[in-house]
N, C-alpha and C. Protein backbone atom coordinates (compact mmCIF):
# COMPACT_ATOMS: atom_id res chain seq x y z
N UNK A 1 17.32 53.61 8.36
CA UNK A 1 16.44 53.77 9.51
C UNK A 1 16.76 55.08 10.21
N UNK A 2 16.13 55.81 10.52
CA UNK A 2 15.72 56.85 11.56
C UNK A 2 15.79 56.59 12.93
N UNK A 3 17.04 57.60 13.37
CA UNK A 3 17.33 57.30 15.17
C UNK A 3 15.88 57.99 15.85
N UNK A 4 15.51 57.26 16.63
CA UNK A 4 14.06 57.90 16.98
C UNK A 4 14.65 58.65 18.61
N UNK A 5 15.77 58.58 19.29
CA UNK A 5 15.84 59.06 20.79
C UNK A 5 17.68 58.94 20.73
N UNK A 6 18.20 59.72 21.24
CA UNK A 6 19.55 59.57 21.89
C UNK A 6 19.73 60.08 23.20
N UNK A 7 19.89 58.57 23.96
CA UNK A 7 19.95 58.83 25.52
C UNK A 7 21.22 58.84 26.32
N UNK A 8 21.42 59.49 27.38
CA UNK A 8 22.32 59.29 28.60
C UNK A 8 22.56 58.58 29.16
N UNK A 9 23.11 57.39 29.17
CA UNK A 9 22.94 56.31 29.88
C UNK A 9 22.93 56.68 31.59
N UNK A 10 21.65 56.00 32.32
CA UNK A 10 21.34 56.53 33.60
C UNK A 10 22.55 56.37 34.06
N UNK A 11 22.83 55.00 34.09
CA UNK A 11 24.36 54.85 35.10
C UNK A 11 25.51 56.28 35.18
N UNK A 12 25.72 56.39 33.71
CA UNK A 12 26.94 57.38 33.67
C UNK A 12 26.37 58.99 34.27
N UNK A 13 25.05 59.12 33.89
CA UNK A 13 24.60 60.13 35.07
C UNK A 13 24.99 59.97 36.09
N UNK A 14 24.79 58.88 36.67
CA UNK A 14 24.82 58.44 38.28
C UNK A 14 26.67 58.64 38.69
N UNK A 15 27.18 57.82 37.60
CA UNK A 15 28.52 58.04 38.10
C UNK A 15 29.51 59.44 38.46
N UNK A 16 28.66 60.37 37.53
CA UNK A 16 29.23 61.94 37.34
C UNK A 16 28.58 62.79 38.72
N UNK A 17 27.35 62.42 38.72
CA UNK A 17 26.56 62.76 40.89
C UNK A 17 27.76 62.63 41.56
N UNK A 18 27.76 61.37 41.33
CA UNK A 18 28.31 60.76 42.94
C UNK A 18 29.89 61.17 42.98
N UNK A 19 30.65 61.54 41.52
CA UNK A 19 31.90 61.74 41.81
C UNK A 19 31.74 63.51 42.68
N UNK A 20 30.93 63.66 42.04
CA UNK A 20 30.59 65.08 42.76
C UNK A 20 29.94 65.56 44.20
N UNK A 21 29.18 64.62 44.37
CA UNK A 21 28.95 64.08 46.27
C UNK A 21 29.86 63.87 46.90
N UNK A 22 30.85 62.96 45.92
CA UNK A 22 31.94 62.54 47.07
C UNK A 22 32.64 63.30 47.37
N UNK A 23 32.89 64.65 46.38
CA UNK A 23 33.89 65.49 46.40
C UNK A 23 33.37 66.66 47.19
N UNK A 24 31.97 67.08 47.17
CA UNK A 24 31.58 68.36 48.29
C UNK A 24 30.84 67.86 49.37
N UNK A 25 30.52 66.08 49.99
CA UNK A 25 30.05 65.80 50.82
C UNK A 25 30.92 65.31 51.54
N UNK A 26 32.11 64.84 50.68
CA UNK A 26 32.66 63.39 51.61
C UNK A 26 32.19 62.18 51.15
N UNK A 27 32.86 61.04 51.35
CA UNK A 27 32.52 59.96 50.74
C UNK A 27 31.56 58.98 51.40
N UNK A 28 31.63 59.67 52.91
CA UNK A 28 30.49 58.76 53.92
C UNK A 28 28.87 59.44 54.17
N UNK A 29 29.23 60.81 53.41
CA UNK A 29 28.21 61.43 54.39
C UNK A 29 26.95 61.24 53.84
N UNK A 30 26.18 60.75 54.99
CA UNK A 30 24.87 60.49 54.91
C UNK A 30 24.27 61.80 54.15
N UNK A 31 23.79 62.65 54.16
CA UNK A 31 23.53 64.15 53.51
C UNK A 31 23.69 63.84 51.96
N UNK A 32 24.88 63.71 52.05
CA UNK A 32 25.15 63.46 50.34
C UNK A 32 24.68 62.25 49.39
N UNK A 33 24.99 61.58 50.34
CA UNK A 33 24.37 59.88 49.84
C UNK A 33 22.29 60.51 49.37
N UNK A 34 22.07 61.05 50.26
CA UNK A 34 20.37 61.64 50.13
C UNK A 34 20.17 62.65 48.98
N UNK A 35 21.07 63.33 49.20
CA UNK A 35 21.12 64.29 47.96
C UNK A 35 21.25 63.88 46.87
N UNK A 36 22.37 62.92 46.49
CA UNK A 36 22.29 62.59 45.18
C UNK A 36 21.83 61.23 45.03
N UNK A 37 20.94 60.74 45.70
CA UNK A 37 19.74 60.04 45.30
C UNK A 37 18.56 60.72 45.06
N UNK A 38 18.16 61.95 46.05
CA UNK A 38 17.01 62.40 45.39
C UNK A 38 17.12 63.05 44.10
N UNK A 39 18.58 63.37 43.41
CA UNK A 39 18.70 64.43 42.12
C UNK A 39 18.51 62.64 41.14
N UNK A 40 18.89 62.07 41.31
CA UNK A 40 18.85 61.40 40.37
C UNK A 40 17.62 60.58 40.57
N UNK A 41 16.57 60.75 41.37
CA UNK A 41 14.78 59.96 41.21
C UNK A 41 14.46 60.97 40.54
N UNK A 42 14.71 63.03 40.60
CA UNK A 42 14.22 63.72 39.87
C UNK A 42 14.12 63.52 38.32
N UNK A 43 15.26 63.20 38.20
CA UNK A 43 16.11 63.25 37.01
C UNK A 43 15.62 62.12 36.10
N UNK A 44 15.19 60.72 36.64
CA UNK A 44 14.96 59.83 36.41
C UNK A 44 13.30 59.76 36.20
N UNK A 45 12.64 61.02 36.56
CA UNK A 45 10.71 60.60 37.27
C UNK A 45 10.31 61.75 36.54
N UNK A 46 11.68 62.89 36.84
CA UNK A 46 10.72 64.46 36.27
C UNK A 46 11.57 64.67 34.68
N UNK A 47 12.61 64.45 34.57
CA UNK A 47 13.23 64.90 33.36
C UNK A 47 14.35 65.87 33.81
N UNK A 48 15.31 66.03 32.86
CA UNK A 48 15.95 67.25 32.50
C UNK A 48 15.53 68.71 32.96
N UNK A 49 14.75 69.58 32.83
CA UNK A 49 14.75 70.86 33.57
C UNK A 49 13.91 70.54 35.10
N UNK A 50 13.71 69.73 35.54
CA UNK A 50 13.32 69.71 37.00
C UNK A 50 14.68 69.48 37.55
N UNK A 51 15.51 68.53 37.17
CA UNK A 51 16.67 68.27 37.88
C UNK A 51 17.75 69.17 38.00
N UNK A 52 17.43 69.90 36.37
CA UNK A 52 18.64 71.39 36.23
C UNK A 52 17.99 72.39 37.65
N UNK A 53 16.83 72.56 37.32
CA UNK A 53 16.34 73.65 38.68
C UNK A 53 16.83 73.24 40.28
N UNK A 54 16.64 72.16 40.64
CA UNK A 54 17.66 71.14 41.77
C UNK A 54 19.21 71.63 41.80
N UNK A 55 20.10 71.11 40.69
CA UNK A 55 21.26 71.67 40.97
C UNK A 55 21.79 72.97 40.72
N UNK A 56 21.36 73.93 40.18
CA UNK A 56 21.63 76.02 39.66
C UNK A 56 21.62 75.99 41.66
N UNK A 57 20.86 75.86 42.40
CA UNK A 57 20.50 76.62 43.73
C UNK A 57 21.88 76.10 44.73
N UNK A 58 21.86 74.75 44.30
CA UNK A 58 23.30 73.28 45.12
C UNK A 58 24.51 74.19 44.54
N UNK A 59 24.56 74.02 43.55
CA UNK A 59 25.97 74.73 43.28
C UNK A 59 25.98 76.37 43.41
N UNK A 60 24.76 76.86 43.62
CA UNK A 60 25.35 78.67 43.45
C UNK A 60 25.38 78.44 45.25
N UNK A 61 25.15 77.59 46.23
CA UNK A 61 24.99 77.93 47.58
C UNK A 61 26.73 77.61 48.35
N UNK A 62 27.22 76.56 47.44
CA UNK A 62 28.27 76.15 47.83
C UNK A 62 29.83 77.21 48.18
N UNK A 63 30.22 77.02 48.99
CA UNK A 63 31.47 77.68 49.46
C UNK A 63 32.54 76.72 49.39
N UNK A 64 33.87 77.40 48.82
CA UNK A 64 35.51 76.37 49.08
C UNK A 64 35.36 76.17 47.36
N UNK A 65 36.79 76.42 47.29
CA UNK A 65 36.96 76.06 45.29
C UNK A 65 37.06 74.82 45.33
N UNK A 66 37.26 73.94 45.86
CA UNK A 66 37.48 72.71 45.51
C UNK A 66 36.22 71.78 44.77
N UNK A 67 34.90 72.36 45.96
CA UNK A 67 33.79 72.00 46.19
C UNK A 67 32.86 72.85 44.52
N UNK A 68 33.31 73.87 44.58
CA UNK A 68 32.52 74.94 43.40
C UNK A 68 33.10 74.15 41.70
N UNK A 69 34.11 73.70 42.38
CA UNK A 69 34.84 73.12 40.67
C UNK A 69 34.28 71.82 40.77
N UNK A 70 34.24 70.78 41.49
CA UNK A 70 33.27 69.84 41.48
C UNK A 70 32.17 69.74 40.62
N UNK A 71 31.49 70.86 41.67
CA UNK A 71 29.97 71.05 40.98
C UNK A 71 29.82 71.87 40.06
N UNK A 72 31.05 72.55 39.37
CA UNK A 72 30.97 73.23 37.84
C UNK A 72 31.25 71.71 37.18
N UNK A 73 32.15 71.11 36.94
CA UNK A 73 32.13 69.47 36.05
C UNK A 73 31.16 69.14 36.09
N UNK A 74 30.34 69.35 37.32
CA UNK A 74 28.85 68.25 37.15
C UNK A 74 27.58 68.76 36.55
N UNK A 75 27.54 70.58 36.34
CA UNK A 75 26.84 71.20 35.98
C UNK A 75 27.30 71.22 33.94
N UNK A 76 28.66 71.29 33.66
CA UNK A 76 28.87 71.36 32.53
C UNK A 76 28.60 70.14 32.53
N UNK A 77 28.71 68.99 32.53
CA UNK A 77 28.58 67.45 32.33
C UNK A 77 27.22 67.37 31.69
N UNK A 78 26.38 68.15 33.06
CA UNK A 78 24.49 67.84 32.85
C UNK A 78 24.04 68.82 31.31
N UNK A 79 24.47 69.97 31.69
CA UNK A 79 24.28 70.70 30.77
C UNK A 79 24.21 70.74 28.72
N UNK A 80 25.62 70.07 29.08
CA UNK A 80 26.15 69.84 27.69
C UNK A 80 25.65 68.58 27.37
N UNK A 81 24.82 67.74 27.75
CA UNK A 81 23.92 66.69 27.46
C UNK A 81 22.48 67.04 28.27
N UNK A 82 22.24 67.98 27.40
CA UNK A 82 21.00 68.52 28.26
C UNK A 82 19.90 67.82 27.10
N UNK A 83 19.73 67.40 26.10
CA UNK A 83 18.75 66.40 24.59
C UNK A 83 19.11 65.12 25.18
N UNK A 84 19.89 64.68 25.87
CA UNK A 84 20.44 63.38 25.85
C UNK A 84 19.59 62.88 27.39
N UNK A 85 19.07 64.05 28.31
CA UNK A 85 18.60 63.54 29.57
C UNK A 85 16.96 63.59 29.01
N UNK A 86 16.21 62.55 28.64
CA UNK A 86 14.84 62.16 28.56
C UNK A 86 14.33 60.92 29.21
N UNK A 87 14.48 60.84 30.56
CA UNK A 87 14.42 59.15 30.84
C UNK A 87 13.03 59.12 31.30
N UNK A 88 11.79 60.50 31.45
CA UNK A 88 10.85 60.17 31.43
C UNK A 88 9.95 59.88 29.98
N UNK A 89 10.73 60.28 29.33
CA UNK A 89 10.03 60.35 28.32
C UNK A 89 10.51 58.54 27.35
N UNK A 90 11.55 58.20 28.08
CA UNK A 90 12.22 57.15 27.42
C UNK A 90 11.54 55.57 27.95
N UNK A 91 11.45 55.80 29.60
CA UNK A 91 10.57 55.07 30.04
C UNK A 91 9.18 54.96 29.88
N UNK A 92 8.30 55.63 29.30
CA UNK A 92 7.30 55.91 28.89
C UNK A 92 7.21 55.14 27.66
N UNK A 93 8.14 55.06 26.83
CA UNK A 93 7.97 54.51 25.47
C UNK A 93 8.62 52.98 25.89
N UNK A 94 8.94 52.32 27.13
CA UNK A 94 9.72 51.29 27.63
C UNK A 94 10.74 50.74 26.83
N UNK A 95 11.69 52.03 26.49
CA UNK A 95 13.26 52.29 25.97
C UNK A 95 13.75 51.99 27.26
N UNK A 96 15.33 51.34 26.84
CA UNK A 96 16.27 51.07 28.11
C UNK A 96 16.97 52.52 28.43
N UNK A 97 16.79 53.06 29.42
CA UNK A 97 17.64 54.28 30.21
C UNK A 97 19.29 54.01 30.70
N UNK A 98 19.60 52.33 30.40
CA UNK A 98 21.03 52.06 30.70
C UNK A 98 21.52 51.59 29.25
N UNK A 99 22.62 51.96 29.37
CA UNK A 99 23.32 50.86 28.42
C UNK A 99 24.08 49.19 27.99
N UNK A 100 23.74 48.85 29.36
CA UNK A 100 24.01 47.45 30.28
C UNK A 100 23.87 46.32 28.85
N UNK A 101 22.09 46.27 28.67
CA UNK A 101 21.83 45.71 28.01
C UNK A 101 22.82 45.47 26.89
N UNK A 102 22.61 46.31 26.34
CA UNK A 102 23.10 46.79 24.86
C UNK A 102 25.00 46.24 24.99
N UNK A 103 25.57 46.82 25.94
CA UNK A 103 26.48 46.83 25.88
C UNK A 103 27.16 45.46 26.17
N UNK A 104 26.22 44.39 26.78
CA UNK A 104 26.64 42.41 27.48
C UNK A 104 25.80 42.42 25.72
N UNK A 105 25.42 42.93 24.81
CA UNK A 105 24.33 41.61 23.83
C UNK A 105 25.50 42.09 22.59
N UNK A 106 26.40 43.71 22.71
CA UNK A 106 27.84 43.90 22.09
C UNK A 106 28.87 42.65 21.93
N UNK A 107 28.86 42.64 23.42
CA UNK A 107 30.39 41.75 24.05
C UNK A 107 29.48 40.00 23.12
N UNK A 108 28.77 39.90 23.70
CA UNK A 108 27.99 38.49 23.06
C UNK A 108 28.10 38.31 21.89
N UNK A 109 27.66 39.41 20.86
CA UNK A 109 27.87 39.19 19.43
C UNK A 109 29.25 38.85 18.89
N UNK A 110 30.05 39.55 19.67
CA UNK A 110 31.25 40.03 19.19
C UNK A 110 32.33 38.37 19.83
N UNK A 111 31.76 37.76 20.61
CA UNK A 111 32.16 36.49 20.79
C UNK A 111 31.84 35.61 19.93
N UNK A 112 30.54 35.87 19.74
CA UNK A 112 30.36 34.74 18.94
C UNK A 112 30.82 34.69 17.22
N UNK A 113 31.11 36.43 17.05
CA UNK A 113 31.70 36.68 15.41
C UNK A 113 33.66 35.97 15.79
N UNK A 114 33.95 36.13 16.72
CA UNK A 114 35.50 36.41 16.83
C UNK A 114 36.24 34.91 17.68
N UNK A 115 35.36 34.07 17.62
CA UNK A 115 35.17 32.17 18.35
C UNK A 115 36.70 31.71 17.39
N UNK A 116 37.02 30.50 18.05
CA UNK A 116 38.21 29.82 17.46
C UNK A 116 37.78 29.44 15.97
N UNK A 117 38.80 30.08 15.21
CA UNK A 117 38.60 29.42 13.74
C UNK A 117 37.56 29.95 13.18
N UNK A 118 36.59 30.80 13.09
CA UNK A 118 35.78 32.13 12.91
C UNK A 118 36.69 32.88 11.75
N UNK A 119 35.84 32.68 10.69
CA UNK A 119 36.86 33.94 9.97
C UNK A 119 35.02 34.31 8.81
N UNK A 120 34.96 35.46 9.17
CA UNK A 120 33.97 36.49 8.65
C UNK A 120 34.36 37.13 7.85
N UNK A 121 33.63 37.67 6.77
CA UNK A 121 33.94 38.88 5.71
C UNK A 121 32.97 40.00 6.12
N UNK A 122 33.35 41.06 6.22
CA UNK A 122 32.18 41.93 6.59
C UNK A 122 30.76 41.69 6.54
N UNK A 123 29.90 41.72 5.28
CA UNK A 123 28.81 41.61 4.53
C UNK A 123 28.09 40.51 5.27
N UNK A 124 28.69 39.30 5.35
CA UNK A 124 28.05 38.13 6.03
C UNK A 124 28.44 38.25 7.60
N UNK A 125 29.40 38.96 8.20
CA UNK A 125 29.30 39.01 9.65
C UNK A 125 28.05 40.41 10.34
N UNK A 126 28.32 41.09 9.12
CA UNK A 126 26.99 42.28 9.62
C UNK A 126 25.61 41.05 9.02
N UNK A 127 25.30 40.42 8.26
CA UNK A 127 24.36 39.34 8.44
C UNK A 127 24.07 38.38 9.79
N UNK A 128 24.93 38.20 10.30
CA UNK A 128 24.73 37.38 11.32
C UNK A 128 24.65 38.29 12.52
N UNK A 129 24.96 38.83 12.97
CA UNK A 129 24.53 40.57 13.87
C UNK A 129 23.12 40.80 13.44
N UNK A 130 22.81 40.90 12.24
CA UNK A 130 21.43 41.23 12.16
C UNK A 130 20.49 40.07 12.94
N UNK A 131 21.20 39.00 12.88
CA UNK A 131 20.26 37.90 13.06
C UNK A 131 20.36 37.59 14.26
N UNK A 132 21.07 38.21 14.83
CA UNK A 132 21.54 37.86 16.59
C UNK A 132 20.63 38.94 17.14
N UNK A 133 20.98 40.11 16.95
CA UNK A 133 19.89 41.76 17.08
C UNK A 133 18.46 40.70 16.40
N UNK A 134 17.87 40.33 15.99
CA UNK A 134 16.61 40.07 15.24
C UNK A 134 15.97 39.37 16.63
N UNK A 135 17.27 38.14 16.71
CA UNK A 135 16.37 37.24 17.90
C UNK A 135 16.53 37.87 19.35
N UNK A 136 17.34 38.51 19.75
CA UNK A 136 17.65 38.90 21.01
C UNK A 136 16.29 40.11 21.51
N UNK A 137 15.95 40.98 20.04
CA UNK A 137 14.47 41.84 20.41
C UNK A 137 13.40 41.32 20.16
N UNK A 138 13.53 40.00 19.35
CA UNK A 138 12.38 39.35 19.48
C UNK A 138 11.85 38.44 20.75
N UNK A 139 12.76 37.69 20.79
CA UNK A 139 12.40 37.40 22.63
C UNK A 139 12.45 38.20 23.34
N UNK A 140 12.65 38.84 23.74
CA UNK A 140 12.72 40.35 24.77
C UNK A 140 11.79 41.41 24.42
N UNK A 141 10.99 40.80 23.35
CA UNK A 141 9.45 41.98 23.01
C UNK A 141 9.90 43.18 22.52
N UNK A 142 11.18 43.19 22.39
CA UNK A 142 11.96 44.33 21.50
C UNK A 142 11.66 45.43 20.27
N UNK A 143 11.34 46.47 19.65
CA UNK A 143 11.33 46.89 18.53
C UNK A 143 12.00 47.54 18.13
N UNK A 144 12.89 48.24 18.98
CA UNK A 144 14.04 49.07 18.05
C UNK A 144 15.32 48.20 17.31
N UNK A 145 15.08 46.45 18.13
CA UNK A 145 16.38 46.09 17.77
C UNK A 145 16.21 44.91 16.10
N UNK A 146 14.77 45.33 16.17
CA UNK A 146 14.18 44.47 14.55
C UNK A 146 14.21 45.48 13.71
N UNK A 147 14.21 46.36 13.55
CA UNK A 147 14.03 47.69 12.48
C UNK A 147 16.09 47.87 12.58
N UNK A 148 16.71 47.89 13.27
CA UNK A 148 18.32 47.94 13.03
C UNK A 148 18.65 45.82 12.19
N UNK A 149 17.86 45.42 13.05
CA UNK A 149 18.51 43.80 11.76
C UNK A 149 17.58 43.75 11.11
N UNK A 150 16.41 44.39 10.77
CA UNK A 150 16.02 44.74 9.05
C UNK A 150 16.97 45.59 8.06
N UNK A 151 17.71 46.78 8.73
CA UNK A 151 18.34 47.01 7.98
C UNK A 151 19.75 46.16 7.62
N UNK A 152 20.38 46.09 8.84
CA UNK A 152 21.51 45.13 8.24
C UNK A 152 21.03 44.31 7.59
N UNK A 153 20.35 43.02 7.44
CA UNK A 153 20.02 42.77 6.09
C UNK A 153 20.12 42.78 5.23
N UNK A 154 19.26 44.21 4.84
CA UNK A 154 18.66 44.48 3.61
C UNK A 154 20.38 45.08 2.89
N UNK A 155 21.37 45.13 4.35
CA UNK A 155 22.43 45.88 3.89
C UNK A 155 23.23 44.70 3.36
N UNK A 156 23.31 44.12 3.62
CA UNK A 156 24.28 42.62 3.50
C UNK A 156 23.52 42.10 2.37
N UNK A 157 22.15 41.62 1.88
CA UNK A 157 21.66 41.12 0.82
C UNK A 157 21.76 42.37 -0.32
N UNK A 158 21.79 43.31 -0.33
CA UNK A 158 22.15 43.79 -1.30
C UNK A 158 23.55 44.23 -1.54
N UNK A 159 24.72 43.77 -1.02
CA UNK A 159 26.21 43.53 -1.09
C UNK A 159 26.15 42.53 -1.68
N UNK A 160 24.97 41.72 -1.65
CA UNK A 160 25.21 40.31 -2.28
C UNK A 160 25.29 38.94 -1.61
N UNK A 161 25.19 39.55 -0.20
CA UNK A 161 25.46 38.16 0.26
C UNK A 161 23.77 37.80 1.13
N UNK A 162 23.11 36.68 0.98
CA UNK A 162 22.06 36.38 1.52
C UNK A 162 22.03 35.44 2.35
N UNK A 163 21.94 35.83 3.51
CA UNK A 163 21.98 33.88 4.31
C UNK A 163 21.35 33.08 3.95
N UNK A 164 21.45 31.69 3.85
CA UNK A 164 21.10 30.95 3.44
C UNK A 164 19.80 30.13 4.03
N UNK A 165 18.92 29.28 3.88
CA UNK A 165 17.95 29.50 4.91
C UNK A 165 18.16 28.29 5.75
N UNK A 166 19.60 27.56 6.32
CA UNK A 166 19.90 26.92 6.60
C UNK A 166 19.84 27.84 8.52
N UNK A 167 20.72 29.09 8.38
CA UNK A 167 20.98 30.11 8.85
C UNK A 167 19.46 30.85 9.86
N UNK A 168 18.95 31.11 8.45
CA UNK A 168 17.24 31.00 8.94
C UNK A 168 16.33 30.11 10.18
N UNK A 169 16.93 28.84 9.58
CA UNK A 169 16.14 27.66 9.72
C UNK A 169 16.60 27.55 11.15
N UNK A 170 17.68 28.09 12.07
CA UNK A 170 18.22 27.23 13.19
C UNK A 170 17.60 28.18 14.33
N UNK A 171 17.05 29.73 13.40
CA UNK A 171 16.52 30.47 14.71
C UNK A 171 15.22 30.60 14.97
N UNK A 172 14.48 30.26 15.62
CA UNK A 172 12.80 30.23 16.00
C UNK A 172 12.68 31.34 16.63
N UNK A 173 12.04 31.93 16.22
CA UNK A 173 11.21 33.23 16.63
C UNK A 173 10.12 32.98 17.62
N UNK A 174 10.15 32.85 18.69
CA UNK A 174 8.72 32.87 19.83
C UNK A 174 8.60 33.97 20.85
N UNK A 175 7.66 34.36 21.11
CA UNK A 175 7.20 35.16 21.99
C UNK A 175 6.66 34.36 22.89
């Protein structure tokens, strides 16, 4: 399968702002709290070069090294994931802009492969991942996460191992 988008997760945007607000605003100041909410609705509504044009003017205006090295981390941060900031373009296609999701349906799988007395062989535990990813985007109106457990699958049945349709049989597919 073909990665169709590689995104920034909004949050970790958000977290790299605000370490940088806190550091040339202060941690209370109203000013800053505004500022880096409006960079990140830009960022979030306009894309990547509206938000770069926002911070070049914030950081070339700033005075005190403390404050200028701040906002150089936050400018190399943005910069060097400058393909990775598309969240208008991501929301548009109603792709997740966080990694939240993804990252609680990780921890979930990975409980339910690693349970008391659980013992998996690769081939058939990437089978059952497929089938966990299959139902989790199928109730959730999902499509990127049926085209990744089509492939596991097709990856695991041709290792040889096929679930059985016992396996099949226990998951209902509804919308």
């Amino acid at each position: 399968a073909e990665l169709d988008g590689l995104g920034l997760d909004f949050y970790h945007l958000s977290e790299n702002v605000h370490r940088a607000r806190r550091k040339v605003f202060g941690d209370e100041s109203s000013e800053g709290k505004a500022w880096a909410d409006e960079l990140m609705h830009v960022f979030k509504h306009e894309g990547y070069a509206a938000g770069w044009e926002r911070i070049l003017p914030w950081r070339t205006a700033l005075r005190g090294k403390a404050k200028r090295k701040a906002a150089d981390r936050l400018v190399h941060f943005i910069s060097a994931r400058r393909e990775m900031i598309r969240y208008p373009e991501f929301r548009q296609r109603g792709w997740q802009i966080g990694s939240g999701p993804t990252e609680s349906q990780c921890k979930l799988c990975t409980k339910r492969l690693k349970g008391y007395g659980r013992r998996w062989d690769r081939p058939n535990a990437t089978a059952v991942a497929a089938l966990d990813t299959l139902w989790t985007e199928t109730v959730n109106g999902g499509k990127c996460g049926q085209m990744l457990a089509t492939t596991r699958l097709k990856a695991a049945q041709n290792a040889g191992h096929t679930p059985d349709g016992t396996i099949f049989g226990t998951i209902h597919l509804h919308r």
